[in-house]
Protein backbone atom coordinates (compact mmCIF):
# COMPACT_ATOMS: atom_id res chain seq x y z
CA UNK A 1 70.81 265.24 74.64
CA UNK A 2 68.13 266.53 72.07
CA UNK A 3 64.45 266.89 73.30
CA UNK A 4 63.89 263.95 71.04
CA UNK A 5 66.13 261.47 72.81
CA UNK A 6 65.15 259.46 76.44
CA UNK A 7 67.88 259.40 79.21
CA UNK A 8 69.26 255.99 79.90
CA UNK A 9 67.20 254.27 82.19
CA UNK A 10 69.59 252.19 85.07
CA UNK A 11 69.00 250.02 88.03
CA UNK A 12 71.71 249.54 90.46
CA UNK A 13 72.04 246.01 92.02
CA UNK A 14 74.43 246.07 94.79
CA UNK A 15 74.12 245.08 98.66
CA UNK A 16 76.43 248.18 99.84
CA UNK A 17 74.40 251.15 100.20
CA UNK A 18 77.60 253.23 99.99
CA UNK A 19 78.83 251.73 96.77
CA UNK A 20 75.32 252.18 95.36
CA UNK A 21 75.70 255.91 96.40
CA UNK A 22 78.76 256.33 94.75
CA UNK A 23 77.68 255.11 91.49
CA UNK A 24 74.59 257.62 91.62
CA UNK A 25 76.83 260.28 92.16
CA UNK A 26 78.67 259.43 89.06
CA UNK A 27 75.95 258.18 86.94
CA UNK A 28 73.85 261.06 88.00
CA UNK A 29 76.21 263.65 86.52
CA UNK A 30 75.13 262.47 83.20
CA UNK A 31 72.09 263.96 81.41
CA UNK A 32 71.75 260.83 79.55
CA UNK A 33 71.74 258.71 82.38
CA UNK A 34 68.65 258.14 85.05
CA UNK A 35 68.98 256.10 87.84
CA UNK A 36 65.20 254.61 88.45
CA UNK A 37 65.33 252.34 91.08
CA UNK A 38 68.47 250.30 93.56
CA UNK A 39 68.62 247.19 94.73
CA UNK A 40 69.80 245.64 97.16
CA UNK A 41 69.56 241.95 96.27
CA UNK A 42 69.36 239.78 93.57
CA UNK A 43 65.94 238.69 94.37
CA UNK A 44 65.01 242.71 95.04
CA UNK A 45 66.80 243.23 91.42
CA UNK A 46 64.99 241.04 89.33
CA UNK A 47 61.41 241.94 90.64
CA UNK A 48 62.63 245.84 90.30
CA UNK A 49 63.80 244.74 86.60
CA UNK A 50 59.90 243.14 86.29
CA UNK A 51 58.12 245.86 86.99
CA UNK A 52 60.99 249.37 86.09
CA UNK A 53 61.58 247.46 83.09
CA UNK A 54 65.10 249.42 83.00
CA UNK A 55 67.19 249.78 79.91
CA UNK A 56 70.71 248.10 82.05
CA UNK A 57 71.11 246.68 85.28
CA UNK A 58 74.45 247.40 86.88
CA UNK A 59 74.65 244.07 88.54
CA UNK A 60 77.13 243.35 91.76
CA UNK A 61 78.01 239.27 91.46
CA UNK A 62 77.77 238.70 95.53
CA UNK A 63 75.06 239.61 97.12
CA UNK A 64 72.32 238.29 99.79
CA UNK A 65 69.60 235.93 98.67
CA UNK A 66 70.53 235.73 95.10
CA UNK A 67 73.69 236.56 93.73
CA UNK A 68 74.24 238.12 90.24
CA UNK A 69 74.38 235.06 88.37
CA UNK A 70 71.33 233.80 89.25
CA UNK A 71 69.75 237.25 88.97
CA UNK A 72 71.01 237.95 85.80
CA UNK A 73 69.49 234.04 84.43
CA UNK A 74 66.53 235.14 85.74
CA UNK A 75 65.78 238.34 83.94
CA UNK A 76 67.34 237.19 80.83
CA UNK A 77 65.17 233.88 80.96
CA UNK A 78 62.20 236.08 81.58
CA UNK A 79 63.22 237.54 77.99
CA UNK A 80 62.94 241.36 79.63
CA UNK A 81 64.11 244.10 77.37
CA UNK A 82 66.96 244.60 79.82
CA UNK A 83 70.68 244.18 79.30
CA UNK A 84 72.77 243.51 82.51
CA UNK A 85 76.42 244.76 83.21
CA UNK A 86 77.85 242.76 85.46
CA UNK A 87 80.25 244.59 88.41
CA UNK A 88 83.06 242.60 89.90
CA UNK A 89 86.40 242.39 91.72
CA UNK A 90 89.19 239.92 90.18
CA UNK A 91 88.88 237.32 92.96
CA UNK A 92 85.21 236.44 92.03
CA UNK A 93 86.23 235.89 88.11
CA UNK A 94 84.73 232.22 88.30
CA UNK A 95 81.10 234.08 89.21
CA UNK A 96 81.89 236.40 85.67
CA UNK A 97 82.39 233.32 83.50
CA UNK A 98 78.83 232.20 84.75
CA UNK A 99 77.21 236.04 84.55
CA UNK A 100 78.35 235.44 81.11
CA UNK A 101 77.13 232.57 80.22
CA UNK A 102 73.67 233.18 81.82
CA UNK A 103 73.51 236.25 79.26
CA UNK A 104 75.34 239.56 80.98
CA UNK A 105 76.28 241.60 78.22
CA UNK A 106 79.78 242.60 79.67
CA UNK A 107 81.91 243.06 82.85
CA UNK A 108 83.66 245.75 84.48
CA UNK A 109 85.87 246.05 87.58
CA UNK A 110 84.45 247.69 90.06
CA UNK A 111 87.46 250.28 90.09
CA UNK A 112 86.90 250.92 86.75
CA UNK A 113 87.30 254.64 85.80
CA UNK A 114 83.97 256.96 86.29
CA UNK A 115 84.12 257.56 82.46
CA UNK A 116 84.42 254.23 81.93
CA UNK A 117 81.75 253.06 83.61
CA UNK A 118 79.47 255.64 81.72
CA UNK A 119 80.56 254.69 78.45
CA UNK A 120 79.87 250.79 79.23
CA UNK A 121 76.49 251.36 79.95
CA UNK A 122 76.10 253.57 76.99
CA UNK A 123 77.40 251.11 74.76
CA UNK A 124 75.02 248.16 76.24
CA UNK A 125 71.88 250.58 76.42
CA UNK A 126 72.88 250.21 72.29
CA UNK A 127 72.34 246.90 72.69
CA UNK A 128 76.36 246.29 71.81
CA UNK A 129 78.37 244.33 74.42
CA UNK A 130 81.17 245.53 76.79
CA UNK A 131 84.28 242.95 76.37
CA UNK A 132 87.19 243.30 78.49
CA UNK A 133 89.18 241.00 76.19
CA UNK A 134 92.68 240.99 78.47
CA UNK A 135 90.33 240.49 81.94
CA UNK A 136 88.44 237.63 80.20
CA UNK A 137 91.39 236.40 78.76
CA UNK A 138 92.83 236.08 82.60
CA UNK A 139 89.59 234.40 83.46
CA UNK A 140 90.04 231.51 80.75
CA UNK A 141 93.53 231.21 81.34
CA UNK A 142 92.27 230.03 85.29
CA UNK A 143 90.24 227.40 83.78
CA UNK A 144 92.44 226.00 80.43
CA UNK A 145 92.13 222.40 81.79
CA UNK A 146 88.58 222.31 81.66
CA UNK A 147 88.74 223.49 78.09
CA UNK A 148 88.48 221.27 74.99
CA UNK A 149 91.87 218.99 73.54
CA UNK A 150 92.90 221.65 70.91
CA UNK A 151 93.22 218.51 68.88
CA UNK A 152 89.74 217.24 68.99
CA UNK A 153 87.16 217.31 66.18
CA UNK A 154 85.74 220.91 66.55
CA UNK A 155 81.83 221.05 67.32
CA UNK A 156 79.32 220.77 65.11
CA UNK A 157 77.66 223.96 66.17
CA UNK A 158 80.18 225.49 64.24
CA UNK A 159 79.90 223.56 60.74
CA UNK A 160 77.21 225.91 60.07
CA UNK A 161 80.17 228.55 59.79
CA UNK A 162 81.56 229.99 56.42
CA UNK A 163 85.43 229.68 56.36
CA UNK A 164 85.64 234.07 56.46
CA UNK A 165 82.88 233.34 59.64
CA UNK A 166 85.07 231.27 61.74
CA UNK A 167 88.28 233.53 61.34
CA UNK A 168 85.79 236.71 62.22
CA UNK A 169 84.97 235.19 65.12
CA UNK A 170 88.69 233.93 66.43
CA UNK A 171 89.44 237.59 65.94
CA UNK A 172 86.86 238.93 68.00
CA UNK A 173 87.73 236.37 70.35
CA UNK A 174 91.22 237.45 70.71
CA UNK A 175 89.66 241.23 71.52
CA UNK A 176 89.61 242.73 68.56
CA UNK A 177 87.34 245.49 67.25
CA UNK A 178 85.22 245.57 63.87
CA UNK A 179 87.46 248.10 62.53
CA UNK A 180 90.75 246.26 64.03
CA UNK A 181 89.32 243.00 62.42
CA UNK A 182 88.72 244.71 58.98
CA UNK A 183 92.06 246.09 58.94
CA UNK A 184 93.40 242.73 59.23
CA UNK A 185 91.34 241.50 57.02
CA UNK A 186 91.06 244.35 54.34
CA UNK A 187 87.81 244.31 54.02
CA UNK A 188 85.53 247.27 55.31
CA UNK A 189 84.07 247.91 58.72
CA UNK A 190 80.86 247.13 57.68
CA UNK A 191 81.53 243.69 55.79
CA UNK A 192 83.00 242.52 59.51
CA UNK A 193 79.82 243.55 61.10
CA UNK A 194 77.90 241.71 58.49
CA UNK A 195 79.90 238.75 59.35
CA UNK A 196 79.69 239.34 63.22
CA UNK A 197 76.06 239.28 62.52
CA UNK A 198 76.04 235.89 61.11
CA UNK A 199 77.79 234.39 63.67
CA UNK A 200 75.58 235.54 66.55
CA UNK A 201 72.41 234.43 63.90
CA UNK A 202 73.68 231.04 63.08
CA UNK A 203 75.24 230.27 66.58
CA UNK A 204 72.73 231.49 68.66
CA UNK A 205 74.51 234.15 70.28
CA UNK A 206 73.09 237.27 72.06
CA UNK A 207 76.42 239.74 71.48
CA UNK A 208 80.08 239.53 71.22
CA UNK A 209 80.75 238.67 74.80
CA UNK A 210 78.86 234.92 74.95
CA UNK A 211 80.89 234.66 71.23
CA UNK A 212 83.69 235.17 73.07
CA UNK A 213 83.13 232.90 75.83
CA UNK A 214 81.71 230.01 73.12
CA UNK A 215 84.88 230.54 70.63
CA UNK A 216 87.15 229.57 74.15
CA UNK A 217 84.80 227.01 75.57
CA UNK A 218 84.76 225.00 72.34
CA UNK A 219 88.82 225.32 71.72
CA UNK A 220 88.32 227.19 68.52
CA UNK A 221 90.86 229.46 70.75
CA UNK A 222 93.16 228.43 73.61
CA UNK A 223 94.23 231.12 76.42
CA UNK A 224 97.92 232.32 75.66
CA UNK A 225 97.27 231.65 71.36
């Protein structure tokens, strides 16, 4: 860090006091990174995210009184200059689909790697989103009957999308990066993120992650494509 630049500022959201302990440890190896309050709670989280005004959350899904999704609704409903980074375990996936949707901007397992984790929060602190295209992918492929007839009329929320806008956004869909996407493409890195841009404008979109989630939920891609 320079003397210019302000550590991270993160508030952990979990009801294990051991887990939260372990992710301090971790977290508070990093000069960039300051831990400012814990949780234990969703209720406890969201009035800690009121009043810390943190720069991420690192949100557990289950917990006591109000879970994660409800938590994270709340604090992105309250339109708080906090991003949330939801924590889970693979047989809770139907809670991630819903963190998602209520505006999380990403998911991690809570296995993940220590460097991992550090980098995820970096990256939303950015105000970026963390996509785990292959876990998300598993989590879509759980509910494909709930998903729209591949051969119905696609919605009109995306008319409003150029022809180079709608392929951008099945390719970020599918997991792949700005610079992957331009390389498919061959166009530059920064023509992609122009178009990203667009999509998120036009569709309403926080980040990458509820594009994501959108592009499967209205069968512009089916799980397995």
């Amino acid at each position: 860090m320079t003397g210019t630049e302000r550590p991270v500022r993160i508030l952990l959201a979990d009801d294990q006091p051991l887990l939260r302990t372990g992710f301090r440890m971790v977290l508070g190896a990093e000069e960039d990174l300051d831990i400012v309050g814990e949780a234990g709670d969703g209720a406890e989280a969201v009035d800690l995210a009121r009043r810390l005004l943190p720069d991420v959350v690192l949100m557990d899904i289950r917990m006591p009184r109000m879970d994660g999704v409800a938590a994270t609704r709340a604090i992105v409903d309250a339109r708080l200059p906090v991003r949330v980074l939801i924590l889970t375990t693979f047989d809770l996936d139907e809670y991630v689909v819903g963190a998602l949707r209520a505006g999380a901007s990403g998911f991690l397992a809570k296995d993940v790697p220590a460097e991992d984790l550090v980098t995820a929060i970096r990256t939303v602190a950015a105000g970026e989103a963390v996509v785990a295209p292959r876990i998300l992918k598993r989590l879509l492929d759980r509910f494909a009957e709930s998903l729209p007839d591949p051969s119905a009329t696609p919605p009109k929320a995306l008319d409003s999308l150029t022809e180079r806008e709608r392929e951008v956004l099945i390719q970020v869909a599918r997991g792949l990066s700005n610079a992957e996407i331009a390389g498919a493409l061959s166009v530059s890195e920064t023509t992609i993120k122009t178009h990203v841009g667009h999509v998120l404008t036009k569709l309403g979109l926080r980040d990458r992650v509820q594009a994501v989630v959108l592009a499967y939920e209205t069968g512009l891609v089916r799980p397995g494509a």
